[in-house]
N, C-alpha and C. Protein backbone atom coordinates (compact mmCIF):
# COMPACT_ATOMS: atom_id res chain seq x y z
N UNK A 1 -10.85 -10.82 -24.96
CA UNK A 1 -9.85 -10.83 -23.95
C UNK A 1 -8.98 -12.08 -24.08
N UNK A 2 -9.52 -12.63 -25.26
CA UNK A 2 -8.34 -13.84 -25.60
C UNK A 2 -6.76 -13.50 -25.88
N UNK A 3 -5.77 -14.42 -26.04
CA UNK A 3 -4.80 -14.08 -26.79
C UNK A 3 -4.06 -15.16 -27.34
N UNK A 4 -3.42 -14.76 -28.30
CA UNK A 4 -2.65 -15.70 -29.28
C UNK A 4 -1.88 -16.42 -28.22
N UNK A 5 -1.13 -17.73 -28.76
CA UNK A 5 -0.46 -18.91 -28.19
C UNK A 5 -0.32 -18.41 -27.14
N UNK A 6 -1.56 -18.75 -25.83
CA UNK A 6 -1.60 -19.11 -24.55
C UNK A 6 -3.20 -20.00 -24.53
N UNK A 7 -3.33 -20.70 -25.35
CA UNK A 7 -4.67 -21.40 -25.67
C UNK A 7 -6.33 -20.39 -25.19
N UNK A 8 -5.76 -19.49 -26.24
CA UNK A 8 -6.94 -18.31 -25.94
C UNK A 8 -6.86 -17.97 -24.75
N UNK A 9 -6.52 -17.95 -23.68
CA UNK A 9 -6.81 -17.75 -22.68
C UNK A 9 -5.57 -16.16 -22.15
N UNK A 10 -5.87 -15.77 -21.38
CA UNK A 10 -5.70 -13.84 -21.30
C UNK A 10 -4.13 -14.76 -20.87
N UNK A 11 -3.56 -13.68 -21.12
CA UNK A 11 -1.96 -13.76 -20.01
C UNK A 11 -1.97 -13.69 -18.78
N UNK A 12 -1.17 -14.63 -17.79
CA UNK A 12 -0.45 -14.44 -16.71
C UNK A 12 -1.05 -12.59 -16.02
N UNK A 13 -0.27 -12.26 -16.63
CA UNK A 13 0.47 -11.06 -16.07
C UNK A 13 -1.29 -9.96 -16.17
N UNK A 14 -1.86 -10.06 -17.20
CA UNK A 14 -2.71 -9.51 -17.77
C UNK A 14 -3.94 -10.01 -16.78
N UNK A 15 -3.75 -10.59 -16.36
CA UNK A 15 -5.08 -11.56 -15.05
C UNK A 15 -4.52 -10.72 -13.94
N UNK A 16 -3.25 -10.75 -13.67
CA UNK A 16 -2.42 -10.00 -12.16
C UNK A 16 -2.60 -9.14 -12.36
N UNK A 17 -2.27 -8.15 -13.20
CA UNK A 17 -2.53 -6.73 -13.76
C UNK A 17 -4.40 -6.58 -12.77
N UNK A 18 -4.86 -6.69 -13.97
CA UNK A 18 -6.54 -6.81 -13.65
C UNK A 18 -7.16 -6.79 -12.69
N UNK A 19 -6.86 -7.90 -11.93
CA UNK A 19 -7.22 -8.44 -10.40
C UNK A 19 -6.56 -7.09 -9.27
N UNK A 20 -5.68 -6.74 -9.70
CA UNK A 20 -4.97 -5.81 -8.99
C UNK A 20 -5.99 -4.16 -9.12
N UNK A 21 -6.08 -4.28 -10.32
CA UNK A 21 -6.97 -2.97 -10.45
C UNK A 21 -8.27 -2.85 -10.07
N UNK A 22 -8.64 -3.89 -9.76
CA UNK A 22 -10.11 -3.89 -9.11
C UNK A 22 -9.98 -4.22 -7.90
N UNK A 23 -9.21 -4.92 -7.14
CA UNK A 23 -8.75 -4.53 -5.84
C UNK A 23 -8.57 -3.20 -5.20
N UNK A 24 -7.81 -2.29 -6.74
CA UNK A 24 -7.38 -1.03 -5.40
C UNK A 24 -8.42 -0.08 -6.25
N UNK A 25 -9.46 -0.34 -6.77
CA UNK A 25 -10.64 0.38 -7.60
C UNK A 25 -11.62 0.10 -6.06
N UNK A 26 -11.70 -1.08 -5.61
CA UNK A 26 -12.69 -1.41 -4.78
C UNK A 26 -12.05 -0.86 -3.32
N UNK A 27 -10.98 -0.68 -3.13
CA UNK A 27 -9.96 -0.19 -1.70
C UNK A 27 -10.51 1.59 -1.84
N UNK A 28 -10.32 1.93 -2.83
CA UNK A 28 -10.10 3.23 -2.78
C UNK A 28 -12.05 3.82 -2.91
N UNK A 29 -12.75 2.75 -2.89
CA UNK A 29 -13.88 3.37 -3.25
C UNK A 29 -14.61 2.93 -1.71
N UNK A 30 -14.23 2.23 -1.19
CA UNK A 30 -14.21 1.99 0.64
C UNK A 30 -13.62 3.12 1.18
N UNK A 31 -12.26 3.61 0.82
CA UNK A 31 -12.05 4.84 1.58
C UNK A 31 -12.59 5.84 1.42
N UNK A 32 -12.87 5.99 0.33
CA UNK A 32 -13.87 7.28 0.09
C UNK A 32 -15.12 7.51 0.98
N UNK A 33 -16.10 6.12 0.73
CA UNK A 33 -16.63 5.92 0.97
C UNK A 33 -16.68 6.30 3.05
N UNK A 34 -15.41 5.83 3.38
CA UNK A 34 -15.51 6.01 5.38
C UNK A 34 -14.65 7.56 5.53
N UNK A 35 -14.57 8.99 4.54
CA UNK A 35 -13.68 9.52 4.89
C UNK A 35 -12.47 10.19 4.58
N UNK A 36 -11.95 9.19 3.41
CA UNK A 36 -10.77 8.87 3.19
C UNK A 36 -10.44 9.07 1.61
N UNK A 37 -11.33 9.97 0.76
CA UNK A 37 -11.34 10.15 -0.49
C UNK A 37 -10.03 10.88 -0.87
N UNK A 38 -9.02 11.42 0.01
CA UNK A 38 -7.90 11.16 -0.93
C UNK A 38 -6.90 10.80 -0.33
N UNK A 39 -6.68 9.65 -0.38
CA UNK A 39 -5.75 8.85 0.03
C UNK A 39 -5.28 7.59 -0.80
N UNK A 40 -4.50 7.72 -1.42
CA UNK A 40 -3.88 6.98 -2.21
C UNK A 40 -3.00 5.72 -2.41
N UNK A 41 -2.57 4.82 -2.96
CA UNK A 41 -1.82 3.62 -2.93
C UNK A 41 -0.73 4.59 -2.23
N UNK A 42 -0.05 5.18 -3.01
CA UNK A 42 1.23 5.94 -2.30
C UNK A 42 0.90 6.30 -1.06
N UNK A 43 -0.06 7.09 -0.71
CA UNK A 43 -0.31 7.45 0.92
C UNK A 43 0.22 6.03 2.04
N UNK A 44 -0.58 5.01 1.60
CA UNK A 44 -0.76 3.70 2.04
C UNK A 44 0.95 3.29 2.37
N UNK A 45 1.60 3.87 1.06
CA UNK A 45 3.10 2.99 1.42
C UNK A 45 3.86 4.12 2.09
N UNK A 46 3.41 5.20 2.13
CA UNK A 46 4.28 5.99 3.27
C UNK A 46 4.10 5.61 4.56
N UNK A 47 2.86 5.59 4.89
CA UNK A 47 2.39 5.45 5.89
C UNK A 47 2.91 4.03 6.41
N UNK A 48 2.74 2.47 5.81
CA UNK A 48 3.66 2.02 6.54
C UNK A 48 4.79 1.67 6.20
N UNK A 49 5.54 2.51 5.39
CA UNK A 49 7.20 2.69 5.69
C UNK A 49 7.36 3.43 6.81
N UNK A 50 6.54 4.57 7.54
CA UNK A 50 6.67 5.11 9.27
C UNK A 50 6.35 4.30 10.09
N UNK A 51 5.11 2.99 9.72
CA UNK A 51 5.10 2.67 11.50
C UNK A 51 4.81 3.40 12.22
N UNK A 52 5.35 3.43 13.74
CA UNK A 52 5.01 4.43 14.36
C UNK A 52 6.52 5.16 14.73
N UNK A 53 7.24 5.06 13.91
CA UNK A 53 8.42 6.24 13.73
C UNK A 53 8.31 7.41 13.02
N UNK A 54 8.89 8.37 13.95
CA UNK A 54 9.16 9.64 13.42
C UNK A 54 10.41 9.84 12.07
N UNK A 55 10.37 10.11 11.07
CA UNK A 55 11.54 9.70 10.19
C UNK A 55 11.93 11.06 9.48
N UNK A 56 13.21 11.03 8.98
CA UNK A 56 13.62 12.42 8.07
C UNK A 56 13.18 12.34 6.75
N UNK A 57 12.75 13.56 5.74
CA UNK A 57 12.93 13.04 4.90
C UNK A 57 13.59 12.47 4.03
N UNK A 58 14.98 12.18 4.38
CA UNK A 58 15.78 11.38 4.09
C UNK A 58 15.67 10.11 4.32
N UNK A 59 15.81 9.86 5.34
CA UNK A 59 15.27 8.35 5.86
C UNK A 59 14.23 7.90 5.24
N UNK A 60 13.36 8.28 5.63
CA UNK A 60 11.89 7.91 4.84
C UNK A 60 12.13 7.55 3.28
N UNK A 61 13.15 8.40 2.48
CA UNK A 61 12.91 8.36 1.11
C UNK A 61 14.04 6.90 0.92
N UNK A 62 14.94 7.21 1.85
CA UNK A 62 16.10 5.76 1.62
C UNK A 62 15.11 4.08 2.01
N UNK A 63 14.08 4.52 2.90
CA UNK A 63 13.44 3.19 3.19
C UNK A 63 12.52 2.83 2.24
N UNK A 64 11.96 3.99 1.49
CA UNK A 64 11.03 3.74 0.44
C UNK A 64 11.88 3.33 -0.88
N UNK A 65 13.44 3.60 -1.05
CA UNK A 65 13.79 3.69 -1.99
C UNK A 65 13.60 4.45 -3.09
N UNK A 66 13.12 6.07 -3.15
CA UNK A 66 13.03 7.18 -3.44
C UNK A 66 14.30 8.39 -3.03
N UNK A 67 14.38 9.07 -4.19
CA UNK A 67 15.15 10.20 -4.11
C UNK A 67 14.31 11.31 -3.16
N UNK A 68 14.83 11.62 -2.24
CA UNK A 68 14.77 13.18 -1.10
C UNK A 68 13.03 13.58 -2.14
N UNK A 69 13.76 14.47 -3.32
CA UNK A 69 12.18 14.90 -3.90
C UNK A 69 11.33 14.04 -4.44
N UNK A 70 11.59 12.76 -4.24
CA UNK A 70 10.47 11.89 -4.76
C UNK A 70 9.74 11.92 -3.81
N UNK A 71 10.83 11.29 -2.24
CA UNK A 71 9.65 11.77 -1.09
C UNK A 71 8.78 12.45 -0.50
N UNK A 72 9.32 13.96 -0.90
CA UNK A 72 8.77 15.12 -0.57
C UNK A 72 7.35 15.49 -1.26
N UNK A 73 7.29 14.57 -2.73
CA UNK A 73 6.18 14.87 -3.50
C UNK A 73 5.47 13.94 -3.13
N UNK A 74 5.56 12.95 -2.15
CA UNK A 74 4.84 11.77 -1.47
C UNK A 74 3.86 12.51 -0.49
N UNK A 75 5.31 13.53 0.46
CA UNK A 75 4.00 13.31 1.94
C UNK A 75 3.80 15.03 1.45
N UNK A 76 4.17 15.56 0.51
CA UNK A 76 3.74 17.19 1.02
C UNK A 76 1.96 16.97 0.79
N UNK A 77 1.09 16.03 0.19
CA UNK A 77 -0.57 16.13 -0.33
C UNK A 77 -0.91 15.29 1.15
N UNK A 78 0.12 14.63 2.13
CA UNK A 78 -0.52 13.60 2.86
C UNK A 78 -0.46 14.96 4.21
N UNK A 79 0.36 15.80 4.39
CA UNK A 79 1.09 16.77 5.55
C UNK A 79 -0.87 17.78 5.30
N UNK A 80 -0.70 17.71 3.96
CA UNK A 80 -2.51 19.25 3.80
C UNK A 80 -3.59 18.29 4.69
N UNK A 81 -3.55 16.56 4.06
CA UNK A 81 -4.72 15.99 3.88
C UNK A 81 -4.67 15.73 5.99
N UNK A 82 -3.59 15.51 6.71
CA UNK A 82 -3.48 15.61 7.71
C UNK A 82 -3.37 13.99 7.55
N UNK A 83 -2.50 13.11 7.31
CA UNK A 83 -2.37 11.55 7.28
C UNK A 83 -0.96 11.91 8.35
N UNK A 84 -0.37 13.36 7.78
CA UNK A 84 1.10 13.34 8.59
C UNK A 84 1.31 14.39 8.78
N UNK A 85 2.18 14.16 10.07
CA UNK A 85 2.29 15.70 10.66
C UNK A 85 4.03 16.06 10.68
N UNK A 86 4.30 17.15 11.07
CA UNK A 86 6.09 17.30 11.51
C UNK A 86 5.83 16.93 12.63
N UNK A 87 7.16 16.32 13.09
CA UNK A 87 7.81 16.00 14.02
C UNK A 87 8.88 16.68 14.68
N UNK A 88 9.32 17.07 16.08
CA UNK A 88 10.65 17.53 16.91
C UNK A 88 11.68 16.31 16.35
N UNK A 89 12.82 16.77 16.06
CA UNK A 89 13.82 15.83 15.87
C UNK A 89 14.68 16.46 16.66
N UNK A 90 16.02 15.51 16.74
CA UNK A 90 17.07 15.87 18.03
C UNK A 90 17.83 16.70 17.63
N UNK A 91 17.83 16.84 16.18
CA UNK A 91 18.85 18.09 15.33
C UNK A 91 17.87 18.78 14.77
N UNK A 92 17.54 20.19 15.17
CA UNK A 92 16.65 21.34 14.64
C UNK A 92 16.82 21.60 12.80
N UNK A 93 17.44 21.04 12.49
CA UNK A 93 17.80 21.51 11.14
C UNK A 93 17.31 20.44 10.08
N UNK A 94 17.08 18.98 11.00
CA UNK A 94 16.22 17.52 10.27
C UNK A 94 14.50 18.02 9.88
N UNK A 95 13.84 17.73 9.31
CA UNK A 95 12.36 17.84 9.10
C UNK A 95 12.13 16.69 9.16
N UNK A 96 11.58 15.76 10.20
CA UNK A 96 10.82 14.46 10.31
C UNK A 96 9.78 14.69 9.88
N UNK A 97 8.84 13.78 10.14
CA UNK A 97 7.61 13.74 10.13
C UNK A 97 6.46 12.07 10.76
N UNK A 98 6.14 12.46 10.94
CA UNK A 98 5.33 10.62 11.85
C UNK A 98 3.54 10.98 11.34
N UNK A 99 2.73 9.52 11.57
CA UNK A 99 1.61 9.59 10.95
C UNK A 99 1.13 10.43 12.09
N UNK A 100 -0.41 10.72 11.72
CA UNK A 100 -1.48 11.18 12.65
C UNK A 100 -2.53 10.24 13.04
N UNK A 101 -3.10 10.43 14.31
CA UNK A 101 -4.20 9.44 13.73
C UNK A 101 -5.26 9.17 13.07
N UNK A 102 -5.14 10.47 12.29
CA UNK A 102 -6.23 10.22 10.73
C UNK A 102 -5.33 9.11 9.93
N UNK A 103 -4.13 9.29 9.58
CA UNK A 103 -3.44 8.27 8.86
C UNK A 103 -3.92 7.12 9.64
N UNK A 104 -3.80 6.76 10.93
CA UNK A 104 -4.07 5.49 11.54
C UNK A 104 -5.27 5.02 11.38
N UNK A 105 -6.34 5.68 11.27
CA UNK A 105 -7.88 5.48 10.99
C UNK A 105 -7.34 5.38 9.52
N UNK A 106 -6.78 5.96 8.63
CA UNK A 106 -7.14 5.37 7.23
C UNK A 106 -6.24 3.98 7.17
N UNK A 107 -5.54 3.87 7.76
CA UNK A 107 -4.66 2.34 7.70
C UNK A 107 -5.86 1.32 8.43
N UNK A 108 -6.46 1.17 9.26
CA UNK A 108 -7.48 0.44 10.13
C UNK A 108 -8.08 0.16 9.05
N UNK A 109 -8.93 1.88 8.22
CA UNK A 109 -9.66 1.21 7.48
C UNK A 109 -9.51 0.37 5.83
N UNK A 110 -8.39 0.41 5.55
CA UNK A 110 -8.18 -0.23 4.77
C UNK A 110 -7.55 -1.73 5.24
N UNK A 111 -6.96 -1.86 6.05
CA UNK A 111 -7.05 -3.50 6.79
C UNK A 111 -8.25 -4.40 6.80
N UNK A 112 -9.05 -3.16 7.30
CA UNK A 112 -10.19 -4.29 7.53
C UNK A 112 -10.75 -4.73 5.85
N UNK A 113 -10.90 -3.87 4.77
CA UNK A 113 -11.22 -4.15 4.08
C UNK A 113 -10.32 -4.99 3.02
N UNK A 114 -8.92 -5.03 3.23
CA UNK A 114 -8.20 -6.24 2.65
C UNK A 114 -8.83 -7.47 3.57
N UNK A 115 -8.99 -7.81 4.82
CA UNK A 115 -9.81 -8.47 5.17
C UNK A 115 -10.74 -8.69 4.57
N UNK A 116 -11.51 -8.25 4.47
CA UNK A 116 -12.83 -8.61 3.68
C UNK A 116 -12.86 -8.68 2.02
N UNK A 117 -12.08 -8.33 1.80
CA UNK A 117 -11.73 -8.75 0.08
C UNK A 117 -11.45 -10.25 0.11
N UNK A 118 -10.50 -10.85 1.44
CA UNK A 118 -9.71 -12.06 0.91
C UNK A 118 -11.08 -12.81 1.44
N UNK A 119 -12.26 -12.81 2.52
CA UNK A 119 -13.14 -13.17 2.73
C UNK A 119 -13.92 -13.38 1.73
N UNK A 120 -14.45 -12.17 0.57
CA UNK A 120 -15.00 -12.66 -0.13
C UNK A 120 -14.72 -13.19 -1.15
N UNK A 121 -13.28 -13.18 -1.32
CA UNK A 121 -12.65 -14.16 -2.78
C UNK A 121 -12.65 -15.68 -2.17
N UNK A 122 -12.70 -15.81 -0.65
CA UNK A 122 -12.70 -17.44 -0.62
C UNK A 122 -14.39 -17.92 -0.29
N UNK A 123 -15.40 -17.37 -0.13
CA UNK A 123 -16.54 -17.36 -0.45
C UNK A 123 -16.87 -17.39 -1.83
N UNK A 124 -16.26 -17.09 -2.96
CA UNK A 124 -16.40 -17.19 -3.84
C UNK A 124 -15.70 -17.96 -4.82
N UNK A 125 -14.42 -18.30 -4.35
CA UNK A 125 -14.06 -19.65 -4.63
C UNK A 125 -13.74 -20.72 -4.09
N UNK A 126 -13.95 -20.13 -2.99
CA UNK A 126 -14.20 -21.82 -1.71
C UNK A 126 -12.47 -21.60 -0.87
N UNK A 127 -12.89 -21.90 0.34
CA UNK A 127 -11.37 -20.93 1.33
C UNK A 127 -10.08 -21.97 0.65
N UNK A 128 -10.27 -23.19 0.11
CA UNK A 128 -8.92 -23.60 -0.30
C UNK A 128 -8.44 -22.72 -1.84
N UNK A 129 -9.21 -22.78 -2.54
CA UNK A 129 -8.88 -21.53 -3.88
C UNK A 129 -7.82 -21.01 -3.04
N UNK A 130 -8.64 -19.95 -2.55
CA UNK A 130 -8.44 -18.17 -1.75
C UNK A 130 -6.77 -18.72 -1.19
N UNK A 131 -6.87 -19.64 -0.41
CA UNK A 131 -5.58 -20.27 0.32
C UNK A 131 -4.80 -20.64 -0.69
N UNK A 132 -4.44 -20.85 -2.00
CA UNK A 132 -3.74 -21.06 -2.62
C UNK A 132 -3.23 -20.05 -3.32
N UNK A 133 -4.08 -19.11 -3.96
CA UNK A 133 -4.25 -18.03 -4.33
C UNK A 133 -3.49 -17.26 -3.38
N UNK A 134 -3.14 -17.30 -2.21
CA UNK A 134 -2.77 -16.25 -1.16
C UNK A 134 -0.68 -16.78 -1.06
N UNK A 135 -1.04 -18.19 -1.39
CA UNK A 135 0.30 -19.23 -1.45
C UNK A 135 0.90 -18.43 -2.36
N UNK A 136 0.04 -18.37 -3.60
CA UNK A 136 0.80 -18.05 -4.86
C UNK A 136 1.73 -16.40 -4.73
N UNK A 137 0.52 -15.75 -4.44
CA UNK A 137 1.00 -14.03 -4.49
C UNK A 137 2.17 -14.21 -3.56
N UNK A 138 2.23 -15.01 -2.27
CA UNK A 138 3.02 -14.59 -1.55
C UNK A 138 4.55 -15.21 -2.11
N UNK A 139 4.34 -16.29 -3.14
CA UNK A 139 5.48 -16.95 -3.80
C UNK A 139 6.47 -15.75 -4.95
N UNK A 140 4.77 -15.01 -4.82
CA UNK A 140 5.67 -13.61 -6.33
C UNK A 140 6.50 -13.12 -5.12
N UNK A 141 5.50 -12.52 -3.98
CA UNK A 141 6.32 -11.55 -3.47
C UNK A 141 7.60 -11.73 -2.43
N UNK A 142 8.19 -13.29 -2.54
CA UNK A 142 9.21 -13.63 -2.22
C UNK A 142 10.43 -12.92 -3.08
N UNK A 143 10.30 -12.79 -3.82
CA UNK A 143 11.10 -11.85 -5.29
C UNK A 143 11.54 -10.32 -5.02
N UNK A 144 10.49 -9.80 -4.23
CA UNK A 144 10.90 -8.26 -3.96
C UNK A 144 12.20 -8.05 -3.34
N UNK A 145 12.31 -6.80 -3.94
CA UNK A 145 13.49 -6.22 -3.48
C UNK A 145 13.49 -5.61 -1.84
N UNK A 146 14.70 -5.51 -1.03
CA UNK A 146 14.85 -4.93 0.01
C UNK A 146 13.59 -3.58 0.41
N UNK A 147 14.06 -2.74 -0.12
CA UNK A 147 13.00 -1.64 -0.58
C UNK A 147 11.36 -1.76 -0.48
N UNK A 148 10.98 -2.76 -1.38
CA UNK A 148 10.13 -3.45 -1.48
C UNK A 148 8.96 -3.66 -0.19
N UNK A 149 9.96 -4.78 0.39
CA UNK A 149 9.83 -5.52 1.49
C UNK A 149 9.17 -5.05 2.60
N UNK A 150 9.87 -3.98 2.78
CA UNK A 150 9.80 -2.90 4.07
C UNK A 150 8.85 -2.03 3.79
N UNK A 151 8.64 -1.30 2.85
CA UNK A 151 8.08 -0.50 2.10
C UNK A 151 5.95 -1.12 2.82
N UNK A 152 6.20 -2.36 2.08
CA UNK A 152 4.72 -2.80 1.91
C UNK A 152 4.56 -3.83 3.02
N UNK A 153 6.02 -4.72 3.79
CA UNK A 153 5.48 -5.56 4.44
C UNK A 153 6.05 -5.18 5.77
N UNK A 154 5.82 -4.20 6.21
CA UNK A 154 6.74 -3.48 7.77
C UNK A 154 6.93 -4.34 8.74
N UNK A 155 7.99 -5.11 9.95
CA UNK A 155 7.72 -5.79 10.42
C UNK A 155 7.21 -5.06 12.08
């Protein structure tokens, strides 16, 4: 897992990469685990690009930054799995849609367990690591795009 001129040591990106995949290897094996076996990173970012708004699929796909059928191939597996339901909109001819509270139980339960991930990474490297470590990611994710932003960090 070495690599050339970075003094043996793995890449940057190749550590972020990594760390990331065993994060959502260990997320997704918690949801399974309470319930929640198919529910996906994508589920996760629909869900809070709604909040607790009812949205079109238009809207929804402009906040995610997705085309209409990108969206549609988002929530039509989340609408079976029951994460989301239709919604009444004020124009009969819109198709909203807003979470359920199965979606809300799978958002809870994946909170708590990003909780407890960052718990046990500063148990394991002592809470100033973890606190720097938390400095850093949040220094990448100063960089995101609009889209981005909203998408993963809802206010």
């Amino acid at each position: 897992m070495t690599e050339e001129g970075n003094g043996g040591r793995p890449d940057f990106g190749v550590l972020l990469n990594l760390a990331g995949a065993v994060f959502v290897d260990d997320l997704h094996g918690r949801l399974a685990e309470s319930g929640f076996e198919d529910f996906t990173v994508r589920s996760g970012w629909v869900l809070r690009a709604l909040g607790d708004e009812a949205l079109s699929l238009r809207d929804l796909a402009e906040r995610m930054g997705l085309s209409s059928p990108g969206a549609l191939k988002a929530i039509d597996p989340m609408l079976r799995a029951g994460y989301l339901e239709r919604a009444e909109a004020a124009d009969k001819r819109v198709r909203a849609v807003r979470v359920t509270a199965r979606g809300r139980q799978a958002l809870a339960c994946a909170a708590a367990f990003h909780a407890e991930f960052e718990e046990g990474l500063a148990a394991r490297v002592g809470a100033a690591d973890a606190a720097a470590t938390r400095r850093s990611l949040e220094a990448l994710v100063d960089r995101a795009t609009p889209e981005q932003r909203h998408t993963l960090l809802p206010q």
